[in-house]
Protein backbone atom coordinates (compact mmCIF):
# COMPACT_ATOMS: atom_id res chain seq x y z
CA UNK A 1 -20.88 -13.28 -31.54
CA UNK A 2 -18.58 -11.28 -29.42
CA UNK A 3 -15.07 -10.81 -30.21
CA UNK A 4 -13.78 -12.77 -26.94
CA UNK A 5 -16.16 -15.38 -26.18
CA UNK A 6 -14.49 -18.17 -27.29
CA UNK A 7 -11.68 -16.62 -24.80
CA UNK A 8 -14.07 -16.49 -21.87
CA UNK A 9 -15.65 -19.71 -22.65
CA UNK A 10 -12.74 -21.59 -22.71
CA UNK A 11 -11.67 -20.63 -19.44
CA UNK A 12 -13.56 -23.31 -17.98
CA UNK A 13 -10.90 -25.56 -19.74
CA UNK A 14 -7.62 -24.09 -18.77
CA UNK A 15 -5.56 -25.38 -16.72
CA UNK A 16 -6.45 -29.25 -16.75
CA UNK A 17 -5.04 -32.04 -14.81
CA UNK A 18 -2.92 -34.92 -15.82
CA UNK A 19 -4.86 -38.36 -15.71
CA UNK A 20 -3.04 -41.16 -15.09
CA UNK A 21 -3.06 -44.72 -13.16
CA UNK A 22 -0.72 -45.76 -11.05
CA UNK A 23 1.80 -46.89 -10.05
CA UNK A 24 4.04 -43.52 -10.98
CA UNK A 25 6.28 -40.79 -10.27
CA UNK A 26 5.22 -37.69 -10.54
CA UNK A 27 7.74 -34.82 -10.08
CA UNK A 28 6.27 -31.09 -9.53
CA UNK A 29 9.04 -27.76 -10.10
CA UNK A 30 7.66 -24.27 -9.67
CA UNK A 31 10.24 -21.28 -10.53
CA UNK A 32 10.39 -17.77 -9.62
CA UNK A 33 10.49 -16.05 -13.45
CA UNK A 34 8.56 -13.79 -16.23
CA UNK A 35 7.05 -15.46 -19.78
CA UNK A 36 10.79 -15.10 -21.32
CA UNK A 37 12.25 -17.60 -18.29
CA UNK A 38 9.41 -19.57 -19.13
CA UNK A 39 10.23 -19.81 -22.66
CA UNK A 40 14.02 -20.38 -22.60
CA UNK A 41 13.39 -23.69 -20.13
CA UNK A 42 10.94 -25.23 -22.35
CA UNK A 43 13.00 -24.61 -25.05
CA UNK A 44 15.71 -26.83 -23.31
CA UNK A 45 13.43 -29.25 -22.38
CA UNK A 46 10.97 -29.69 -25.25
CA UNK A 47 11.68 -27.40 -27.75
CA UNK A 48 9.28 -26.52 -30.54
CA UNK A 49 6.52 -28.63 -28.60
CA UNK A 50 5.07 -25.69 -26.82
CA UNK A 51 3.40 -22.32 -27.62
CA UNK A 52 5.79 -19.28 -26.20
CA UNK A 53 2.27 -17.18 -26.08
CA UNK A 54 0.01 -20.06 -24.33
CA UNK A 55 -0.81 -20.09 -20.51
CA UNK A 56 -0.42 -23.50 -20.30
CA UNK A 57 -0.34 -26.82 -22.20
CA UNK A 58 0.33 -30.47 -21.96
CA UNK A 59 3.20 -32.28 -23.97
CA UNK A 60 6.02 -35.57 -23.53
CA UNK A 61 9.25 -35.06 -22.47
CA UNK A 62 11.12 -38.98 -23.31
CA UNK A 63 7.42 -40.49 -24.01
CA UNK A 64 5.94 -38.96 -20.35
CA UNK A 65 2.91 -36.84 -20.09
CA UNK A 66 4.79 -33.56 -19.22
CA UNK A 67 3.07 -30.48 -18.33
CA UNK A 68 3.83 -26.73 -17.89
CA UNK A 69 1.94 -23.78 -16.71
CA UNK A 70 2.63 -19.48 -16.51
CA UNK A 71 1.45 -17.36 -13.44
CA UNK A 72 1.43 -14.01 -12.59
CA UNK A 73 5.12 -14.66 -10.59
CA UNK A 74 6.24 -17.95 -11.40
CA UNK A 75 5.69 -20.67 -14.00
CA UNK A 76 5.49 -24.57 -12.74
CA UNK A 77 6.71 -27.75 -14.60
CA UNK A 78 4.84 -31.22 -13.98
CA UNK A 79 6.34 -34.13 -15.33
CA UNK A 80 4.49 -38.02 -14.74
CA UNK A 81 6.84 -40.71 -15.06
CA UNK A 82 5.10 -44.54 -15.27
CA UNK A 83 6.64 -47.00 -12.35
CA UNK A 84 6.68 -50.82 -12.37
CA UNK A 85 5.16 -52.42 -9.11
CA UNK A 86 8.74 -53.43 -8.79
CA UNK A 87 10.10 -49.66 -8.19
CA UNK A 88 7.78 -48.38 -5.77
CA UNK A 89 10.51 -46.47 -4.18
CA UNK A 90 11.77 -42.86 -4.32
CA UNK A 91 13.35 -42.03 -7.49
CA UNK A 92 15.61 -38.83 -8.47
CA UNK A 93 14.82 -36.46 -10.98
CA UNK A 94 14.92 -37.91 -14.66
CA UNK A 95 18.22 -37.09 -16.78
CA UNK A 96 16.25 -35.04 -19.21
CA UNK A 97 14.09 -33.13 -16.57
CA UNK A 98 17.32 -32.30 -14.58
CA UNK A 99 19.33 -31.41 -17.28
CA UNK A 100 17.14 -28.68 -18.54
CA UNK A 101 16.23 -26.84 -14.89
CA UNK A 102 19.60 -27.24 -14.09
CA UNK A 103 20.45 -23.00 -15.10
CA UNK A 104 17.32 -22.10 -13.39
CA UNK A 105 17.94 -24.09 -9.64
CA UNK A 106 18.22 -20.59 -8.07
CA UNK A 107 14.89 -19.60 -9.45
CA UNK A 108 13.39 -22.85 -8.23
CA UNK A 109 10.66 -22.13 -5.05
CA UNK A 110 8.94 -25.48 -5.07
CA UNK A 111 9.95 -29.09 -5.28
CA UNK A 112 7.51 -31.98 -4.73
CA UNK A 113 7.86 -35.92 -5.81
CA UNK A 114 4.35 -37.36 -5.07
CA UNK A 115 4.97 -41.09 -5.30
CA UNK A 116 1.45 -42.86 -6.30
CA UNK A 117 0.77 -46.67 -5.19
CA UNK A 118 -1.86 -48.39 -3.89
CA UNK A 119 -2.29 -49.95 -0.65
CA UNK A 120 -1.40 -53.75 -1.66
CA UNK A 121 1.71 -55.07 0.52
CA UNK A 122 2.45 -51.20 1.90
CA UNK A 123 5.19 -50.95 4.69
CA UNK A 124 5.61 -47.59 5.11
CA UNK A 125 9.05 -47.59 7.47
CA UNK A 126 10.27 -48.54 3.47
CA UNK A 127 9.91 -45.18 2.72
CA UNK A 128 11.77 -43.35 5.20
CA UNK A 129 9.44 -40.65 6.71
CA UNK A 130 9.88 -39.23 10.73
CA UNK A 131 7.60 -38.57 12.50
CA UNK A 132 5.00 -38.67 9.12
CA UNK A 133 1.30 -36.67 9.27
CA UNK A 134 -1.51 -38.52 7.55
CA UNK A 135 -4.51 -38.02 6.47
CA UNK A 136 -7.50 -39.96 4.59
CA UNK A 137 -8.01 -37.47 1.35
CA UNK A 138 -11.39 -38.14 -0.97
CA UNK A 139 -13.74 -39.06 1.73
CA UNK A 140 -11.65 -42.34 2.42
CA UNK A 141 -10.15 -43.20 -1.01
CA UNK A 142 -6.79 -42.33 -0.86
CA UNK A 143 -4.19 -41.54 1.80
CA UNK A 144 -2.13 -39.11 1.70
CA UNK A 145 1.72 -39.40 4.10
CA UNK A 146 4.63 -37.06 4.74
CA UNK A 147 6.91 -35.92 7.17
CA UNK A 148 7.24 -32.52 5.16
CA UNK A 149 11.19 -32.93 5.50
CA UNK A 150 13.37 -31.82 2.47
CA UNK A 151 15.68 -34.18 0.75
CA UNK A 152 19.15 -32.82 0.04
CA UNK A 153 18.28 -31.58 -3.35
CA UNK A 154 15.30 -29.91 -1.86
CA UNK A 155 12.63 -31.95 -2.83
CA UNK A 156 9.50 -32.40 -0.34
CA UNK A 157 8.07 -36.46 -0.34
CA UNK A 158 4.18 -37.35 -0.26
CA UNK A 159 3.09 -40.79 -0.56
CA UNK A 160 -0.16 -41.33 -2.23
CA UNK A 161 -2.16 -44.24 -1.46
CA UNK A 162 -4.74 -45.25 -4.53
CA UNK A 163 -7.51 -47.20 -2.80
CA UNK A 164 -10.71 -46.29 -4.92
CA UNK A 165 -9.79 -43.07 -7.06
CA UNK A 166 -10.52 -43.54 -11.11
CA UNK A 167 -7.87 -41.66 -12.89
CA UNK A 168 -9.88 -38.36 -13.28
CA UNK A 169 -10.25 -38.13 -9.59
CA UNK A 170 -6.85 -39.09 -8.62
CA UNK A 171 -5.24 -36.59 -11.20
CA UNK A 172 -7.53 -33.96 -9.46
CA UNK A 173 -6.43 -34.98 -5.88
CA UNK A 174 -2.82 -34.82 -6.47
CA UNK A 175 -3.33 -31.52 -8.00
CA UNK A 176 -4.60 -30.03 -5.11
CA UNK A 177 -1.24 -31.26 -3.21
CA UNK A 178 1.02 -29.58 -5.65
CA UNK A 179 -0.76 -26.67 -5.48
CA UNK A 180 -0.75 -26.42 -1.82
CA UNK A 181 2.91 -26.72 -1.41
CA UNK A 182 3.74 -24.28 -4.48
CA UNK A 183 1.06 -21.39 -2.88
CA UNK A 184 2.56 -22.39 0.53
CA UNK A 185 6.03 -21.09 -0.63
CA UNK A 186 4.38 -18.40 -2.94
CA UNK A 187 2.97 -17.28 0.58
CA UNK A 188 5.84 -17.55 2.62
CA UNK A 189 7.96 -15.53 0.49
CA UNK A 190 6.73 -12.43 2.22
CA UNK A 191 8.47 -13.69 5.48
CA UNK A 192 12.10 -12.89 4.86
CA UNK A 193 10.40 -9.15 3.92
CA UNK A 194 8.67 -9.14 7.18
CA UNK A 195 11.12 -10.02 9.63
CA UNK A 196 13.51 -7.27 7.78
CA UNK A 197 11.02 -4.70 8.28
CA UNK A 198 10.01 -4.99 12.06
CA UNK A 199 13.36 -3.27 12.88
CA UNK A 200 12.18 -0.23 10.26
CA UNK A 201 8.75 0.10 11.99
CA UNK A 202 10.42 0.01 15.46
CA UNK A 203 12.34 3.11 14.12
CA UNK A 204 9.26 4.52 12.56
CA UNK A 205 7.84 4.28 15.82
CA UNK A 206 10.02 5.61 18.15
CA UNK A 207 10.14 8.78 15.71
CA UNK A 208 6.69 9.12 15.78
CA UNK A 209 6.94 9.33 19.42
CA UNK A 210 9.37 11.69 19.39
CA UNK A 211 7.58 14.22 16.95
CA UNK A 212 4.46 13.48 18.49
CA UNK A 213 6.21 14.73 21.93
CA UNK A 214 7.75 17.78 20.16
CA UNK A 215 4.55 18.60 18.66
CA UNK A 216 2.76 18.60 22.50
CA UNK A 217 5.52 20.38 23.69
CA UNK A 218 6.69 22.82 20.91
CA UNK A 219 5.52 26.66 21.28
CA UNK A 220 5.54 27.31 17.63
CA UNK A 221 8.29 28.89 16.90
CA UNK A 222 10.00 25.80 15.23
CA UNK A 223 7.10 24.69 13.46
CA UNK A 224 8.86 24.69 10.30
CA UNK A 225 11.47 22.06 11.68
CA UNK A 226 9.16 20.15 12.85
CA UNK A 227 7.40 20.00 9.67
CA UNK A 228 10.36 19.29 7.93
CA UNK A 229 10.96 15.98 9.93
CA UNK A 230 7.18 14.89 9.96
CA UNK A 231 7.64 15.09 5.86
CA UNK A 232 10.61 13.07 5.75
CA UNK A 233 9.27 10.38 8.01
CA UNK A 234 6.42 9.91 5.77
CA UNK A 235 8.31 9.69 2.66
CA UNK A 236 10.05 6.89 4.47
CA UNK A 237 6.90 5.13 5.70
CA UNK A 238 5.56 5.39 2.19
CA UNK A 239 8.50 4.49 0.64
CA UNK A 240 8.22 1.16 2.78
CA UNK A 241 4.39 0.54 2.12
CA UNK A 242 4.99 1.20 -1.45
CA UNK A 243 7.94 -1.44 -1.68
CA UNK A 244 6.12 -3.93 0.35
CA UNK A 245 2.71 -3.52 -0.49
CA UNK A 246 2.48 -6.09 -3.25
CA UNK A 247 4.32 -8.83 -1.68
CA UNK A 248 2.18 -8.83 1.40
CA UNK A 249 -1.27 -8.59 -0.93
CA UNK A 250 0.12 -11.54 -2.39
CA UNK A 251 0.62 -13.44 0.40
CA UNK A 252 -2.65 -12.92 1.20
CA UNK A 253 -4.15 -14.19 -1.90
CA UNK A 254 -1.62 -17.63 -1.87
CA UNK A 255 -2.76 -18.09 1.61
CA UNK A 256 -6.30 -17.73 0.81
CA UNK A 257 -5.95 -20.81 -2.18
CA UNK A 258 -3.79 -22.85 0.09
CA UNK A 259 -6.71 -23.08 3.01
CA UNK A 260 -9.17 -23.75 -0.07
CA UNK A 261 -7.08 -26.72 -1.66
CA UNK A 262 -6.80 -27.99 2.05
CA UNK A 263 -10.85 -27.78 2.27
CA UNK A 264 -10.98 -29.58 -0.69
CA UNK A 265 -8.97 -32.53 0.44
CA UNK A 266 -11.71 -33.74 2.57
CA UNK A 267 -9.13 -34.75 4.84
CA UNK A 268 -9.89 -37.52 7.72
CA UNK A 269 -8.01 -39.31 10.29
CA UNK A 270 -5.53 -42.18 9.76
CA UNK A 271 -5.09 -43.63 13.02
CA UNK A 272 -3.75 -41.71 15.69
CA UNK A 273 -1.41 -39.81 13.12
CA UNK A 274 -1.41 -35.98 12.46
CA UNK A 275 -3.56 -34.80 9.45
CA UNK A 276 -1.91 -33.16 6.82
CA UNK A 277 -3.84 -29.84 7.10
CA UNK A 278 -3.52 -29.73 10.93
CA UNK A 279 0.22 -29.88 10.16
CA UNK A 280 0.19 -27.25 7.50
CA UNK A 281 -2.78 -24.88 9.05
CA UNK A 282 -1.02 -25.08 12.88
CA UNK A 283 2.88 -24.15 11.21
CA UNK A 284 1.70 -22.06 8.23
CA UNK A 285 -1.06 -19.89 9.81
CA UNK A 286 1.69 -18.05 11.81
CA UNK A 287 3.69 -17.20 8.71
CA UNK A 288 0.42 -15.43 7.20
CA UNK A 289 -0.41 -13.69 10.53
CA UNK A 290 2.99 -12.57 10.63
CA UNK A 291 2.76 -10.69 7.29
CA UNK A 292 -0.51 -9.68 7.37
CA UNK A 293 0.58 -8.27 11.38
CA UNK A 294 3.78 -5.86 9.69
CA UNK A 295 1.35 -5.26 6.36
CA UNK A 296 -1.45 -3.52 8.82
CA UNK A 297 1.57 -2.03 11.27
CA UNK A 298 2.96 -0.05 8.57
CA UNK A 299 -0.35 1.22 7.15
CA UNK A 300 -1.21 2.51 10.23
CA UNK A 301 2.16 4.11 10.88
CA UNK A 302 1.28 5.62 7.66
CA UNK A 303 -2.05 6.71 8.78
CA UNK A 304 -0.85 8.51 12.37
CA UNK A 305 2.07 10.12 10.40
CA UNK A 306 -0.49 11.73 7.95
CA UNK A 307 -2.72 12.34 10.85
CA UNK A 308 0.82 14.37 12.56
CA UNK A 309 1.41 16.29 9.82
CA UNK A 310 -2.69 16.97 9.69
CA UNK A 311 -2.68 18.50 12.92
CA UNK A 312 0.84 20.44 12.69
CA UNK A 313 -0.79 22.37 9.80
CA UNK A 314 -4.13 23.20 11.35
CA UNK A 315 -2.01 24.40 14.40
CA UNK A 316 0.07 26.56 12.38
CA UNK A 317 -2.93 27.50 10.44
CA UNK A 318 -4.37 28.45 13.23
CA UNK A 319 -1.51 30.83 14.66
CA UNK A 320 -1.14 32.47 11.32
CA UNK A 321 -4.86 33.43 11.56
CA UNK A 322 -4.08 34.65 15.03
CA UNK A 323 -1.25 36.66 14.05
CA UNK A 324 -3.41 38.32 11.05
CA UNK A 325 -6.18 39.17 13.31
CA UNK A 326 -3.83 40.99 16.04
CA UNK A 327 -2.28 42.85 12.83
CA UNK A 328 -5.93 43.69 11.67
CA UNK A 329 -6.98 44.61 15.11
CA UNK A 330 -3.64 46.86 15.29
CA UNK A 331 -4.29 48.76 11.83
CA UNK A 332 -8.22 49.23 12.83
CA UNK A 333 -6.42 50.82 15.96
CA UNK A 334 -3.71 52.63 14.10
CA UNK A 335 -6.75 53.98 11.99
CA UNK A 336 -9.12 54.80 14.80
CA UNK A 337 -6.23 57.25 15.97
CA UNK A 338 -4.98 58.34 12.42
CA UNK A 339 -9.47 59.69 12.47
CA UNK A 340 -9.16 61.54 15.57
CA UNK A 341 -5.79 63.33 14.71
CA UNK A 342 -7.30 64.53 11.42
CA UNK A 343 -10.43 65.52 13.40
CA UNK A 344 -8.02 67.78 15.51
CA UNK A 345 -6.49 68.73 12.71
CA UNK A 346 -9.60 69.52 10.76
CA UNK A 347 -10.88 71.23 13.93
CA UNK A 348 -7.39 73.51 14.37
CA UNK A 349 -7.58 74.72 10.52
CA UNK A 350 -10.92 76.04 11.01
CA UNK A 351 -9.87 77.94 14.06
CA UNK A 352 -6.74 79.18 11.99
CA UNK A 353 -8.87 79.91 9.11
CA UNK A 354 -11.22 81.66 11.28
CA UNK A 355 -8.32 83.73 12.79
CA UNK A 356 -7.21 84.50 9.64
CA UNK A 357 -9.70 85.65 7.60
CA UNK A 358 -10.67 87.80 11.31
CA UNK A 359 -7.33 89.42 10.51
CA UNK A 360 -8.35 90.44 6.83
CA UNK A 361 -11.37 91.86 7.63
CA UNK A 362 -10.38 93.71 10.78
CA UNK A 363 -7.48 94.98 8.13
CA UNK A 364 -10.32 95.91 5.92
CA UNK A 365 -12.52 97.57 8.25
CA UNK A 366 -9.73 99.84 9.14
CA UNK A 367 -8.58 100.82 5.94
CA UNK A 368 -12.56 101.89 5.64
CA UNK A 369 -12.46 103.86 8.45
CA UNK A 370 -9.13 105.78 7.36
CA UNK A 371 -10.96 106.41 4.41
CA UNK A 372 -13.43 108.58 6.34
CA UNK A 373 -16.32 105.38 5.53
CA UNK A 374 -18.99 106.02 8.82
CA UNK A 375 -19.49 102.13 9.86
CA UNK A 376 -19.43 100.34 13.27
CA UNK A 377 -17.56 97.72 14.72
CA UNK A 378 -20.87 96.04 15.04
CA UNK A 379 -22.15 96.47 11.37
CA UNK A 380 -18.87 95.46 9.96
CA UNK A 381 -18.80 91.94 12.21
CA UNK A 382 -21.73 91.43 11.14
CA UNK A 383 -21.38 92.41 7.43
CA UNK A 384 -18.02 90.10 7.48
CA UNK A 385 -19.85 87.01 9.35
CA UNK A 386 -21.91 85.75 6.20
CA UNK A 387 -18.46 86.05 3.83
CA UNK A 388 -16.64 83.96 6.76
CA UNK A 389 -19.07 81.04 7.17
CA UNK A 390 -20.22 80.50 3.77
CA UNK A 391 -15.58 80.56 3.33
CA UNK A 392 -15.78 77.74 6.31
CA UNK A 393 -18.41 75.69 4.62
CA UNK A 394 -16.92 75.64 1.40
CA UNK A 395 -13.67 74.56 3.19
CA UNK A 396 -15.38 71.99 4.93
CA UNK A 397 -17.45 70.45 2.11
CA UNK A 398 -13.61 70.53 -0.34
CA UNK A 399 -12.35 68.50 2.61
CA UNK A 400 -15.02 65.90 2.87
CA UNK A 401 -15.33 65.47 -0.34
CA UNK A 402 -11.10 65.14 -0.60
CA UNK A 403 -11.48 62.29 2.08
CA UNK A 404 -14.48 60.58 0.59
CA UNK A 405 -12.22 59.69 -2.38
């Protein structure tokens, strides 16, 4: 059997629900925070009933089902608390619940009371909603109200009305509203992030406008400037995606879960009231659009600054090669004449060799002559004429063979 199959197989088991009937409390905390945050709270609140390495797990805290479970960012608390039909109204946090969060209320994202009941004798003007949304959850068998209003502590009020949900089905139901809310906020952390950075990309943008000008404009001498400035506005457009990037993936993600726990609501209409999703879907689609809006604004800044630089460097590329070919053009020219002065040259030392070696000969021919020797002008030109070109072509082939190497 393979190492991790137990592992993967019992995947299909994590994260359960907690069954109960009602009537009940049931009080939901999620907190921004690593495994070691995770670990320190439950320590407070139930220590030595939990494992520090577990992803989740289900224990009591003062005789109530009380459950706890990591994510990726933030780890969420879960705590049912039994009511008598006698109670069904809002009730605070319990002592020992509030006593342990109580370090970690800046950390705190999400707080939900979901207080179950069924529909027997229900007035809801008891429970002080304005203006509540509705909606018939479980293809008719429960309803689900809330005006989505935080208390002053910060907590967010659903009332959940049991008509025909078993235990199973009504732990799974309320689920889904916890996690809604607690991927709602997940999701909308990305806003504060968002709104912060549309001033940067309006900066980013009027500076690509302005290099983009300079670039049209520029006659290549300041190339090099330009460059300079291109570079430093992409390390500060990467520098943003880089810091941002995550955030707005995950806000993607949350988003995605929170539209698939509203799908799985099966959510109807309760009179002329709003739904709950319509409520959620018409406030918190914006939020998403908003993120996902600066997320694909600064990737593209990213891609026309890239695209800048891109065409900067082919330009100057493209001068450089310019510039070499007028310099190669200018040495094949310098060359051409540097040929046809040694030509001259060439042809001016064979006249001068000529001349000379004339000189010798005519010297020669008269020291002959004193000497009483009987020979012609004509026989001694043409005596000498051999001796002076076979002296020219030796000259000639020493100086073509000099230039050949």
């Amino acid at each position: 059997m393979h190492a991790q199959r137990t592992a993967l197989h019992n995947e299909l088991h994590a994260r359960p629900s907690l069954y109960f009937d009602e009537p009940a409390h049931v009080f939901h905390l999620a907190f921004l925070g690593a495994d070691a945050d995770c670990n320190a709270l439950l320590q407070r609140c139930c220590p030595g009933a939990f494992e520090p390495d577990a992803a989740q797990g289900i224990t009591t805290l003062d005789g109530h089902p009380f459950k706890w479970e990591r994510h990726s960012e933030f780890f969420t608390l879960t705590l049912v608390v039994p009511a008598a039909s006698a109670e069904l109204h809002w009730s605070t946090l319990p002592a020992a619940l509030a006593a342990g969060v109580e370090p970690y209320r800046e950390q705190m994202i999400n707080s939900v009371q979901v207080l179950v009941r069924d529909e027997h004798n229900l007035d809801l003007s008891r429970y002080g909603f304005k203006d509540p949304s509705g909606s018939c959850v479980g293809g008719g068998d429960a309803v689900v109200w809330s005006d989505f209003r935080l208390t002053a502590d910060g907590t967010n009020r659903f009332l959940f009305i049991n008509r025909r949900l078993n235990a199973y089905r009504q732990g799974r139901m309320i689920r889904r509203l916890l996690e809604i809310e607690t991927y709602r906020m997940m999701a909308s952390l990305s806003l504060t992030a968002a709104k912060a950075l549309g001033p940067q990309l309006d900066a980013y943008d009027r500076k690509l406008v302005s290099l983009s000008e300079r670039n049209v404009s520029s006659d290549g001498g300041n190339a090099k400037a330009l460059l300079a400035d291109i570079a430093q506005l992409s390390r500060q457009v990467v520098g943003s995606t880089v810091k941002h990037r995550h955030r707005f993936s995950a806000t993607q993600a949350y988003a995605q879960l929170v539209f698939e726990r509203l799908g799985e609501l099966r959510e109807s209409h309760v009179g002329d009231c709003q739904r709950l999703g319509v409520f959620i879907e018409r406030r918190f689609k914006p939020t998403v659009r908003y993120c996902a809006a600066s997320e694909q604004r600064l990737e593209h800044l990213a891609e026309s600054v890239a695209n800048l630089g891109d065409l900067l460097q082919a330009r100057v590329q493209v001068e450089m090669e310019e510039q070499n070919a007028e310099i190669l053009r200018s040495l094949n020219a310098r060359a051409d004449t540097q040929i046809r002065i040694q030509r001259a040259v060439e042809g001016l030392s064979i006249i001068a060799i000529s001349y000379y070696l004339l000189s010798l000969f005519k010297l020669f021919y008269a020291g002959l002559h004193t000497l009483g020797a009987q020979i012609t002008a004509r026989e001694a030109l043409l005596g000498m004429a051999p001796v002076v070109i076979l002296t020219l072509l030796v000259i000639l082939l020493r100086i073509r063979k000099a230039k050949a190497h």
